[in-house]
N, C-alpha and C. Protein backbone atom coordinates (compact mmCIF):
# COMPACT_ATOMS: atom_id res chain seq x y z
N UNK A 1 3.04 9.12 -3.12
CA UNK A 1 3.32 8.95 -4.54
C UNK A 1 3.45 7.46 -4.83
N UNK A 2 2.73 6.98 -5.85
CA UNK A 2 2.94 5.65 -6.31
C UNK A 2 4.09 5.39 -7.12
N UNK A 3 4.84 3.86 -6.66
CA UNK A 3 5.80 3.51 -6.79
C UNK A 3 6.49 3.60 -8.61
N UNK A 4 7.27 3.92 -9.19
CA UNK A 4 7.65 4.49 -10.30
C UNK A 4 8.66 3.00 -11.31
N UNK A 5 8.19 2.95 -12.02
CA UNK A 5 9.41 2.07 -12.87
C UNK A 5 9.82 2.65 -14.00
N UNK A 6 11.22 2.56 -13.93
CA UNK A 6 12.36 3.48 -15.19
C UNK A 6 12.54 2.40 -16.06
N UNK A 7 12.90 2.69 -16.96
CA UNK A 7 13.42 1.58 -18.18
C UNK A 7 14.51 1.97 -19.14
N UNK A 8 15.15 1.00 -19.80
CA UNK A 8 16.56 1.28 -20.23
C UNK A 8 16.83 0.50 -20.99
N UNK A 9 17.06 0.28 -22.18
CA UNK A 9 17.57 -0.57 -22.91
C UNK A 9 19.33 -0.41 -23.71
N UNK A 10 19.60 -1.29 -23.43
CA UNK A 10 21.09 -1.86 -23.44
C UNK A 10 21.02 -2.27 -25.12
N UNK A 11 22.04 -2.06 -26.16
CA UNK A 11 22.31 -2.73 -27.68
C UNK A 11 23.76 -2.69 -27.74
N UNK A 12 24.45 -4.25 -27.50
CA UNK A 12 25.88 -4.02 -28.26
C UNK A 12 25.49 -3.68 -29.79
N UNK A 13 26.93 -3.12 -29.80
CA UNK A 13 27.07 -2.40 -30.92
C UNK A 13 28.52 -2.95 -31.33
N UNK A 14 29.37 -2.66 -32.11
CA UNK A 14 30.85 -3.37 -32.11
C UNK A 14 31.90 -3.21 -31.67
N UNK A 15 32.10 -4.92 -31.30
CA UNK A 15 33.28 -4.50 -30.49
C UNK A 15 32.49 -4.91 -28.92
N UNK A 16 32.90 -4.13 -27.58
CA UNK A 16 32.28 -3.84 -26.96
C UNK A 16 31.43 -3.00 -26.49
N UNK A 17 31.16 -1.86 -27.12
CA UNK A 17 30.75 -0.27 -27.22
C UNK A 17 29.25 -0.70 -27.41
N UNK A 18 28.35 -0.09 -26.67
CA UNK A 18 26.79 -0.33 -26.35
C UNK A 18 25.93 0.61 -26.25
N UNK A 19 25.12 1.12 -27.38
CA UNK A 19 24.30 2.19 -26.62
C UNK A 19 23.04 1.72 -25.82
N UNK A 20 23.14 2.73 -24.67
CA UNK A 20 22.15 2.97 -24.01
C UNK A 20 20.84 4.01 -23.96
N UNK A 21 19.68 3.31 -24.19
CA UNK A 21 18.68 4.27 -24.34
C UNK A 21 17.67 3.98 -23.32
N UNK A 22 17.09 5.74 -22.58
CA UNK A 22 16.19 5.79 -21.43
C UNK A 22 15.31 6.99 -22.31
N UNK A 23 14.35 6.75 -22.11
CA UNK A 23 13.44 8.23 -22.42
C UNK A 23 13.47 8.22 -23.84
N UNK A 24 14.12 9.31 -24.05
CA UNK A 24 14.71 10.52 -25.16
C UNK A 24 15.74 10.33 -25.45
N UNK A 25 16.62 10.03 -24.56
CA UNK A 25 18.52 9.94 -24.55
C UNK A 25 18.88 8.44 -24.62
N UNK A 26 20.16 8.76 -25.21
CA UNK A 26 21.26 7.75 -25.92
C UNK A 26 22.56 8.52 -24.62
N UNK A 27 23.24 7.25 -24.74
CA UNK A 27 24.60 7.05 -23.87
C UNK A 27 25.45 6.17 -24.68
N UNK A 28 26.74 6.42 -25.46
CA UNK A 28 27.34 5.12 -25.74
C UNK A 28 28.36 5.13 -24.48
N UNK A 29 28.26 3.33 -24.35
CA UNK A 29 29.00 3.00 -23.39
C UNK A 29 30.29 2.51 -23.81
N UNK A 30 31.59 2.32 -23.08
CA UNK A 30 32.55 1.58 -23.81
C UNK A 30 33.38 1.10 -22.79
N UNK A 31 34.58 0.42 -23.22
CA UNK A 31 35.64 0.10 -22.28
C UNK A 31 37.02 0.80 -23.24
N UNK A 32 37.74 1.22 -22.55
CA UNK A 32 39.46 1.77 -22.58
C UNK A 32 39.88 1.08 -23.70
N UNK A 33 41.06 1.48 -24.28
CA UNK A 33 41.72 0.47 -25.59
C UNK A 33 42.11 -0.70 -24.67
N UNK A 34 42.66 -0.19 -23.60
CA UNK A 34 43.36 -1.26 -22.49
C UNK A 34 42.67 -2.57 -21.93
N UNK A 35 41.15 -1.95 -22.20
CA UNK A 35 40.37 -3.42 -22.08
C UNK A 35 39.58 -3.94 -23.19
N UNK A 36 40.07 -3.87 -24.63
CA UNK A 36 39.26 -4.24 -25.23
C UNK A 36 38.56 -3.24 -26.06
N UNK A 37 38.56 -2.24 -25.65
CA UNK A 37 37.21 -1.14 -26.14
C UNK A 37 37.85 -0.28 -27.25
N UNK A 38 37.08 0.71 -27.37
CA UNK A 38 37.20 1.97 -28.24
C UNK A 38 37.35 3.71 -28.04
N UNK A 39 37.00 2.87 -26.74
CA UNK A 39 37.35 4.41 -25.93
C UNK A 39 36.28 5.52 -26.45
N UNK A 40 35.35 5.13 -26.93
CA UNK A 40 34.52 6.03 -27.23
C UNK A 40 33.26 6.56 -26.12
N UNK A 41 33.34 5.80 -25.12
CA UNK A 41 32.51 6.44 -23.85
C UNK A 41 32.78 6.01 -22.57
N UNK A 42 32.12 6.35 -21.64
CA UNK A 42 32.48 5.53 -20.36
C UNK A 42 32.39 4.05 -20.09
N UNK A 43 32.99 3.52 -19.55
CA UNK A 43 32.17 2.04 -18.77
C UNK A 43 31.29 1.73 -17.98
N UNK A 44 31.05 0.98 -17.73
CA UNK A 44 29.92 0.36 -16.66
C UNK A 44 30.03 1.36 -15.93
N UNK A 45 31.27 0.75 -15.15
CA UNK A 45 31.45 1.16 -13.60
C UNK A 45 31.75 2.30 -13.59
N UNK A 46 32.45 3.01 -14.38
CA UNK A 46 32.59 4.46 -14.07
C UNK A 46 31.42 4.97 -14.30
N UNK A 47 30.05 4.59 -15.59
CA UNK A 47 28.90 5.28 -14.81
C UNK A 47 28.09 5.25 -13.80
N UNK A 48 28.75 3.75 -12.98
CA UNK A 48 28.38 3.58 -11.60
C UNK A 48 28.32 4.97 -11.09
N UNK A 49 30.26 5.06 -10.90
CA UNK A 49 30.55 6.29 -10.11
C UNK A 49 29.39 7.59 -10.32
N UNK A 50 29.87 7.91 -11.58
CA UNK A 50 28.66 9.08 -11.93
C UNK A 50 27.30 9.01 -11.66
N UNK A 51 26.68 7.97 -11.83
CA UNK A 51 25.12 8.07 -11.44
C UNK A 51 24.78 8.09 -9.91
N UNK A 52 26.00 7.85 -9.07
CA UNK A 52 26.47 8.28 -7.75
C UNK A 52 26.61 9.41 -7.46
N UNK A 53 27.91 10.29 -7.80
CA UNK A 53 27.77 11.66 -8.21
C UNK A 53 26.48 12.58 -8.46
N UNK A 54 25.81 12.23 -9.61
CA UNK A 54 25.01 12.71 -10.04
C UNK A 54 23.70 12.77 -9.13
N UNK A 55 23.57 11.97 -8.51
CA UNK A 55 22.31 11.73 -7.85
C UNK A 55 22.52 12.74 -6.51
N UNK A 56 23.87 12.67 -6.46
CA UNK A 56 24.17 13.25 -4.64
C UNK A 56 24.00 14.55 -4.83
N UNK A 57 24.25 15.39 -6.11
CA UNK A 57 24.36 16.67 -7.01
C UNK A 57 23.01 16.97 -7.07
N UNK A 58 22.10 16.50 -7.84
CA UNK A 58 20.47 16.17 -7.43
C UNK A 58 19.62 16.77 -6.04
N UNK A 59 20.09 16.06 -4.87
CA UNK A 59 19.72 15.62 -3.72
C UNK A 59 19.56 17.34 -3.42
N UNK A 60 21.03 17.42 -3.26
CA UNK A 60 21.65 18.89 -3.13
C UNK A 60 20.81 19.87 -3.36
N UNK A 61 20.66 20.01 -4.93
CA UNK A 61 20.20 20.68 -5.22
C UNK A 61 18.76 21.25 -4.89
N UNK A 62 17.78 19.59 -4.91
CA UNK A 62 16.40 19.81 -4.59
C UNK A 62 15.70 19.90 -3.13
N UNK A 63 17.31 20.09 -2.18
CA UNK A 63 16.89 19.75 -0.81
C UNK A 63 17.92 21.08 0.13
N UNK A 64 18.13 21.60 -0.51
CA UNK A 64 19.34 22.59 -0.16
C UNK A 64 18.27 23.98 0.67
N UNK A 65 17.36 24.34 -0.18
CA UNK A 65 16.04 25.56 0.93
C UNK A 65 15.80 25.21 1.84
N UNK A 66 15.53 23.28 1.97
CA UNK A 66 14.92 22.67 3.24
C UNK A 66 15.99 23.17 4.43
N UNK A 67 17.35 22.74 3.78
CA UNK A 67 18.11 23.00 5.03
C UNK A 67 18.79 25.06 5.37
N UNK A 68 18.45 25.50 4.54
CA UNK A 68 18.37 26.81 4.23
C UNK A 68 20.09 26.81 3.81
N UNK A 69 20.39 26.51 3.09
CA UNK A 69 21.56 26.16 2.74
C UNK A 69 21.89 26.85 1.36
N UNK A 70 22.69 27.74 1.17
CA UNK A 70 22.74 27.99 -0.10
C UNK A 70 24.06 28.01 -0.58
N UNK A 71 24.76 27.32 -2.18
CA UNK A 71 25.76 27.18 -2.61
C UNK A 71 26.28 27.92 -3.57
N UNK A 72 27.05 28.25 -3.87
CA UNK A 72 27.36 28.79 -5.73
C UNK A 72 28.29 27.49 -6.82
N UNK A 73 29.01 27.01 -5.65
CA UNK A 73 29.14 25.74 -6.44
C UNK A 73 29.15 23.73 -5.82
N UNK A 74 28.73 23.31 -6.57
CA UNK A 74 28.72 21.83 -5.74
C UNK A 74 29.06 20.96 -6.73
N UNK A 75 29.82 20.02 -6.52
CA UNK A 75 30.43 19.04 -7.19
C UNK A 75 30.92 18.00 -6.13
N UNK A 76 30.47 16.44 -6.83
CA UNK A 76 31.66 15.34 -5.64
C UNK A 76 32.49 14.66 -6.69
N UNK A 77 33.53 14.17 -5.67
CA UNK A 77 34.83 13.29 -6.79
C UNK A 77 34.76 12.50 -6.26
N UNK A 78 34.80 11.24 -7.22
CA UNK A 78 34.35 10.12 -6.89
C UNK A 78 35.45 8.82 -7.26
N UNK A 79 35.54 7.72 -6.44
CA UNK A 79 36.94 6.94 -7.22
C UNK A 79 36.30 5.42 -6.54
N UNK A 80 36.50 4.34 -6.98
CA UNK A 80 36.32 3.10 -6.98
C UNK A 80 37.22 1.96 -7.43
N UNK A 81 37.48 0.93 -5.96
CA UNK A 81 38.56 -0.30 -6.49
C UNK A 81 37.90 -1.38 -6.49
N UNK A 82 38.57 -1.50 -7.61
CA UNK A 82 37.58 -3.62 -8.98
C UNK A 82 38.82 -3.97 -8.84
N UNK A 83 38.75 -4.83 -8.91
CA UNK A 83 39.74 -6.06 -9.48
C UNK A 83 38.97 -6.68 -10.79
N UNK A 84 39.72 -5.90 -11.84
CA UNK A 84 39.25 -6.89 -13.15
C UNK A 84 39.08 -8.50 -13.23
N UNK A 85 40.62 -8.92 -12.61
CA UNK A 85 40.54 -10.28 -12.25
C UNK A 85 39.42 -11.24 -12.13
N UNK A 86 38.51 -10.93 -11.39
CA UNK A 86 37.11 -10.79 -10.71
C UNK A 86 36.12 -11.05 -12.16
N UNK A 87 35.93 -10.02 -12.78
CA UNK A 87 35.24 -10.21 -14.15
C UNK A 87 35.87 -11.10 -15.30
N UNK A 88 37.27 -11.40 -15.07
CA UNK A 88 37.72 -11.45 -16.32
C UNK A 88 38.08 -13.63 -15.75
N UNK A 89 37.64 -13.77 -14.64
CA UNK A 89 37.25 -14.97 -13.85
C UNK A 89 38.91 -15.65 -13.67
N UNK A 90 39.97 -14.33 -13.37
CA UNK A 90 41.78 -15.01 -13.28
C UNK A 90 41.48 -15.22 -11.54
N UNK A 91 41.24 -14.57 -11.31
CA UNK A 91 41.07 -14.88 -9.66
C UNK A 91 39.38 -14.88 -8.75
N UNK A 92 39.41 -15.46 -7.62
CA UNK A 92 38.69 -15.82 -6.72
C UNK A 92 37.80 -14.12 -6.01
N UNK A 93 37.72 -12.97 -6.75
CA UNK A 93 37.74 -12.04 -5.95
C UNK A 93 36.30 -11.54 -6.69
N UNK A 94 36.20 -10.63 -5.84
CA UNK A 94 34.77 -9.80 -6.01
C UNK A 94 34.82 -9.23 -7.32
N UNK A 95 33.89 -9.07 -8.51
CA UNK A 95 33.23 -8.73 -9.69
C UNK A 95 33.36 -7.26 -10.19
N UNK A 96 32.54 -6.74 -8.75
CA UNK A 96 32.46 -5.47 -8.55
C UNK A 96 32.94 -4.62 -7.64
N UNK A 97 32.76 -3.32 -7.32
CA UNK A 97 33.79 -2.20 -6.91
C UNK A 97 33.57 -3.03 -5.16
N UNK A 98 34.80 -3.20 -4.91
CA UNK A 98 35.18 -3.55 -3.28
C UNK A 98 35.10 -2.17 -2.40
N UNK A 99 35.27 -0.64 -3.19
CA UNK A 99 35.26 0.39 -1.81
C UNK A 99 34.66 1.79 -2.90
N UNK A 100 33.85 2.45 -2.85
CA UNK A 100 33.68 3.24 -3.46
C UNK A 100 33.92 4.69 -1.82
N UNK A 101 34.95 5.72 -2.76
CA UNK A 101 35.01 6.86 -2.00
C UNK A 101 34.84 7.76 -2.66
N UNK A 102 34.36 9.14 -1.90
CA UNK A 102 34.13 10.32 -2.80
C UNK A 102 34.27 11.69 -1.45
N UNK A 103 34.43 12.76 -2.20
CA UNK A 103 34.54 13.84 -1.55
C UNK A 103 33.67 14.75 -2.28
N UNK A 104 32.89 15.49 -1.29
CA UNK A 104 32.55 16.24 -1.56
C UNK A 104 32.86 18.19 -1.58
N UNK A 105 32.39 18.75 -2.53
CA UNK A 105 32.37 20.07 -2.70
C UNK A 105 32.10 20.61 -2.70
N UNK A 106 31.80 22.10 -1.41
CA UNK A 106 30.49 22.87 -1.86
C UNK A 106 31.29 24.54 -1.58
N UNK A 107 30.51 25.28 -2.69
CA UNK A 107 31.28 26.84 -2.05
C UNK A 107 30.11 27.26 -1.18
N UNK A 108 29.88 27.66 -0.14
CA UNK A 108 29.10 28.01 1.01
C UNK A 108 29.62 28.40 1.67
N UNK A 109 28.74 29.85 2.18
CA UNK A 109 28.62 30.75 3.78
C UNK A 109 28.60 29.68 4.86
N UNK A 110 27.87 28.79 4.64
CA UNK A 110 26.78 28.05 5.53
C UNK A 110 28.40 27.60 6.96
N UNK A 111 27.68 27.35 8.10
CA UNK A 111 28.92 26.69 9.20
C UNK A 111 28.80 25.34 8.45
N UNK A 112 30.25 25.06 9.33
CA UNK A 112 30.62 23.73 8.79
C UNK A 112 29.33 22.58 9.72
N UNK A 113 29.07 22.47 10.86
CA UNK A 113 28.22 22.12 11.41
C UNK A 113 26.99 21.22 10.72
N UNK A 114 26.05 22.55 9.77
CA UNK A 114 25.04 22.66 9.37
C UNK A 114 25.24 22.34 7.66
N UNK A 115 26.61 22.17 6.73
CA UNK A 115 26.58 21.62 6.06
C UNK A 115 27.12 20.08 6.22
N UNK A 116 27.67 19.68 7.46
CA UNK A 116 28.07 18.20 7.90
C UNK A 116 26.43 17.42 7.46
N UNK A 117 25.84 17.97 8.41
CA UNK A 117 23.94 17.66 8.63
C UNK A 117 23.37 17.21 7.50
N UNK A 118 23.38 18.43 6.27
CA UNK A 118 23.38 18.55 4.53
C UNK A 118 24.12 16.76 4.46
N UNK A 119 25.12 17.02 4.08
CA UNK A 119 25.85 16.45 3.33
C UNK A 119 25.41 14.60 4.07
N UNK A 120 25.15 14.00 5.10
CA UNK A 120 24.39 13.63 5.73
C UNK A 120 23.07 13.22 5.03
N UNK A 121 22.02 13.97 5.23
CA UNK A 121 21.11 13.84 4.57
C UNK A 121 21.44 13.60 3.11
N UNK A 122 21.85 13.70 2.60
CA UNK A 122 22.15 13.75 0.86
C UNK A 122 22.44 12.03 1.03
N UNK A 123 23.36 11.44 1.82
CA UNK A 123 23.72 10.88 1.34
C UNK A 123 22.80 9.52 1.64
N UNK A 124 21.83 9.66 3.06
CA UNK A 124 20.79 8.91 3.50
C UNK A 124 19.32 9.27 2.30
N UNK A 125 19.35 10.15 1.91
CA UNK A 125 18.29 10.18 0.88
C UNK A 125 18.57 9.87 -0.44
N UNK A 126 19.83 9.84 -0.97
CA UNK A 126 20.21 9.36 -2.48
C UNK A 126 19.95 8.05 -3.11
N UNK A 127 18.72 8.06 -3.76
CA UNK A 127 18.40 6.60 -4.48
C UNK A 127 19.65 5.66 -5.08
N UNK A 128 20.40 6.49 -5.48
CA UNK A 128 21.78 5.60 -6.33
C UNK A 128 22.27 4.71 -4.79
N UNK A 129 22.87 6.01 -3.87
CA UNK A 129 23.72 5.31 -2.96
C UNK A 129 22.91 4.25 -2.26
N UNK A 130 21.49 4.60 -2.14
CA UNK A 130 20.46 3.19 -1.52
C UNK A 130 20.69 2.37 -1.89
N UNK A 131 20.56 2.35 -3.85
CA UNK A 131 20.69 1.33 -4.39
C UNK A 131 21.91 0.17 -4.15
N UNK A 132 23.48 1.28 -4.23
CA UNK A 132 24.59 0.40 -3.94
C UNK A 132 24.88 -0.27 -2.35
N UNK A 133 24.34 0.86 -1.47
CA UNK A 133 24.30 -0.20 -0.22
C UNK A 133 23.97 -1.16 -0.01
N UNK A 134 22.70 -1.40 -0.34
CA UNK A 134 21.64 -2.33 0.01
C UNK A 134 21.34 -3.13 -0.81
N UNK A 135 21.56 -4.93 -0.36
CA UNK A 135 21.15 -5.65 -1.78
C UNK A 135 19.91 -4.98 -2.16
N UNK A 136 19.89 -5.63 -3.59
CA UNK A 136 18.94 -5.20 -4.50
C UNK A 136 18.29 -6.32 -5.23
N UNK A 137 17.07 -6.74 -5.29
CA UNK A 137 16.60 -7.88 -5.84
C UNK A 137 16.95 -7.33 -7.50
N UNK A 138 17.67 -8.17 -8.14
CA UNK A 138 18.06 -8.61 -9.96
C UNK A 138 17.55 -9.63 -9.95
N UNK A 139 16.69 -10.10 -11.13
CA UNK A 139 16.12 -11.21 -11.80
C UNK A 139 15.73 -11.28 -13.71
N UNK A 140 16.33 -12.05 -13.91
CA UNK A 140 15.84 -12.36 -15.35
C UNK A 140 14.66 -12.87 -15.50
N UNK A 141 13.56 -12.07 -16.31
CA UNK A 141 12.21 -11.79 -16.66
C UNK A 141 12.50 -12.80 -17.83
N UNK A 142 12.76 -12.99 -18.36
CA UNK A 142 12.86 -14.22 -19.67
C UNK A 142 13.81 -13.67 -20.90
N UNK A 143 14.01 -14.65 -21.56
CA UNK A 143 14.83 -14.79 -22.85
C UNK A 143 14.40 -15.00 -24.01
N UNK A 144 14.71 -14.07 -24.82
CA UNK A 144 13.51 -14.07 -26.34
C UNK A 144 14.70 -14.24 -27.21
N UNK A 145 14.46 -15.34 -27.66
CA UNK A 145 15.47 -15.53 -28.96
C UNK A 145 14.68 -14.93 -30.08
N UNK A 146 15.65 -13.95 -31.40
CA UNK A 146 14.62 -13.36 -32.18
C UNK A 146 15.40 -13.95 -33.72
C-alpha cells in the first residue's frame, strides 16, 4: 500500500478554544477554566491520551480474528504527567507528557497467556503509540501572512 497523508486544520477561535477540522468532522478543542479556557472541549494533550486510546481500541478490533480472540467489551484508561511549568516557560522542564500510562480492558474467554500476546501486538502495531515513541520529523512548510 502506498504511503498515505492525513490533513487537519487547526482555527483559533476565542479565547483559547480551536476548532479542528479532518475530512467531514469538526472537534472543538479547549483548555479548563483553570487554564485559561472555556471548558468547552478537550485539550491538546488529553486528545493526545485519546488518540492513544483510540487507536489501541482500533488495533483490537481489526486484529482480534487474527489472534482468534474474541471480546464483548474493550476499553483502555489512560493518564499522563506535564508539568505546565514547562509550557507556561516558569521552569527548566519538559513541554510535554514526561510518562504516559494506561490499562487495559477486555471481557474475554480467551487465557490470560494469549491475550498478554494480543495486547502486545496492539501495542507494537499502533500508529499513535509509534508516533509517541519514536521521534518524529515536525517542520514548518512556510508562513502565509493573509
Amino acid at each position: 500500500m502506498a504511503k498515505s497523508t492525513f490533513r487537519a486544520t487547526a482555527q483559533l477561535q476565542d479565547g483559547v478554544q480551536v476548532k479542528v477540522k479532518s475530512r467531514n468532522f469538526e472537534i472543538t478543542v479547549d483548555e479548563p477554566k483553570n487554564l485559561g479556557g472555556t471548558d468547552t472541549g478537550m485539550n491538546p494533550v488529553e486528545l493526545v491520551l485519546g488518540a492513544l486510546g483510540a487507536c489501541q481500541a482500533i488495533v483490537a478490533r481489526v486484529f482480534a480474528k487474527k489472534f482468534n480472540i474474541e471480546f464483548s467489551d474493550f476499553w483502555i484508561e489512560l493518564e499522563g504527567d506535564l508539568d505546565p511549568d514547562g509550557f507556561m516557560h516558569k521552569a527548566d522542564v519538559r513541554k510535554g507528557y514526561s510518562e504516559i500510562r494506561y490499562n487495559v480492558h477486555i471481557k474475554t474467554d480467551a487465557p490470560q497467556e494469549k491475550v498478554k500476546e494480543f495486547v502486545a501486538f496492539i501495542e507494537d502495531t499502533c500508529p499513535v503509540g509509534d508516533t509517541l515513541a519514536n521521534p518524529v520529523n515536525t517542520k514548518l512548510n512556510n508562513i502565509v501572512i493573509e
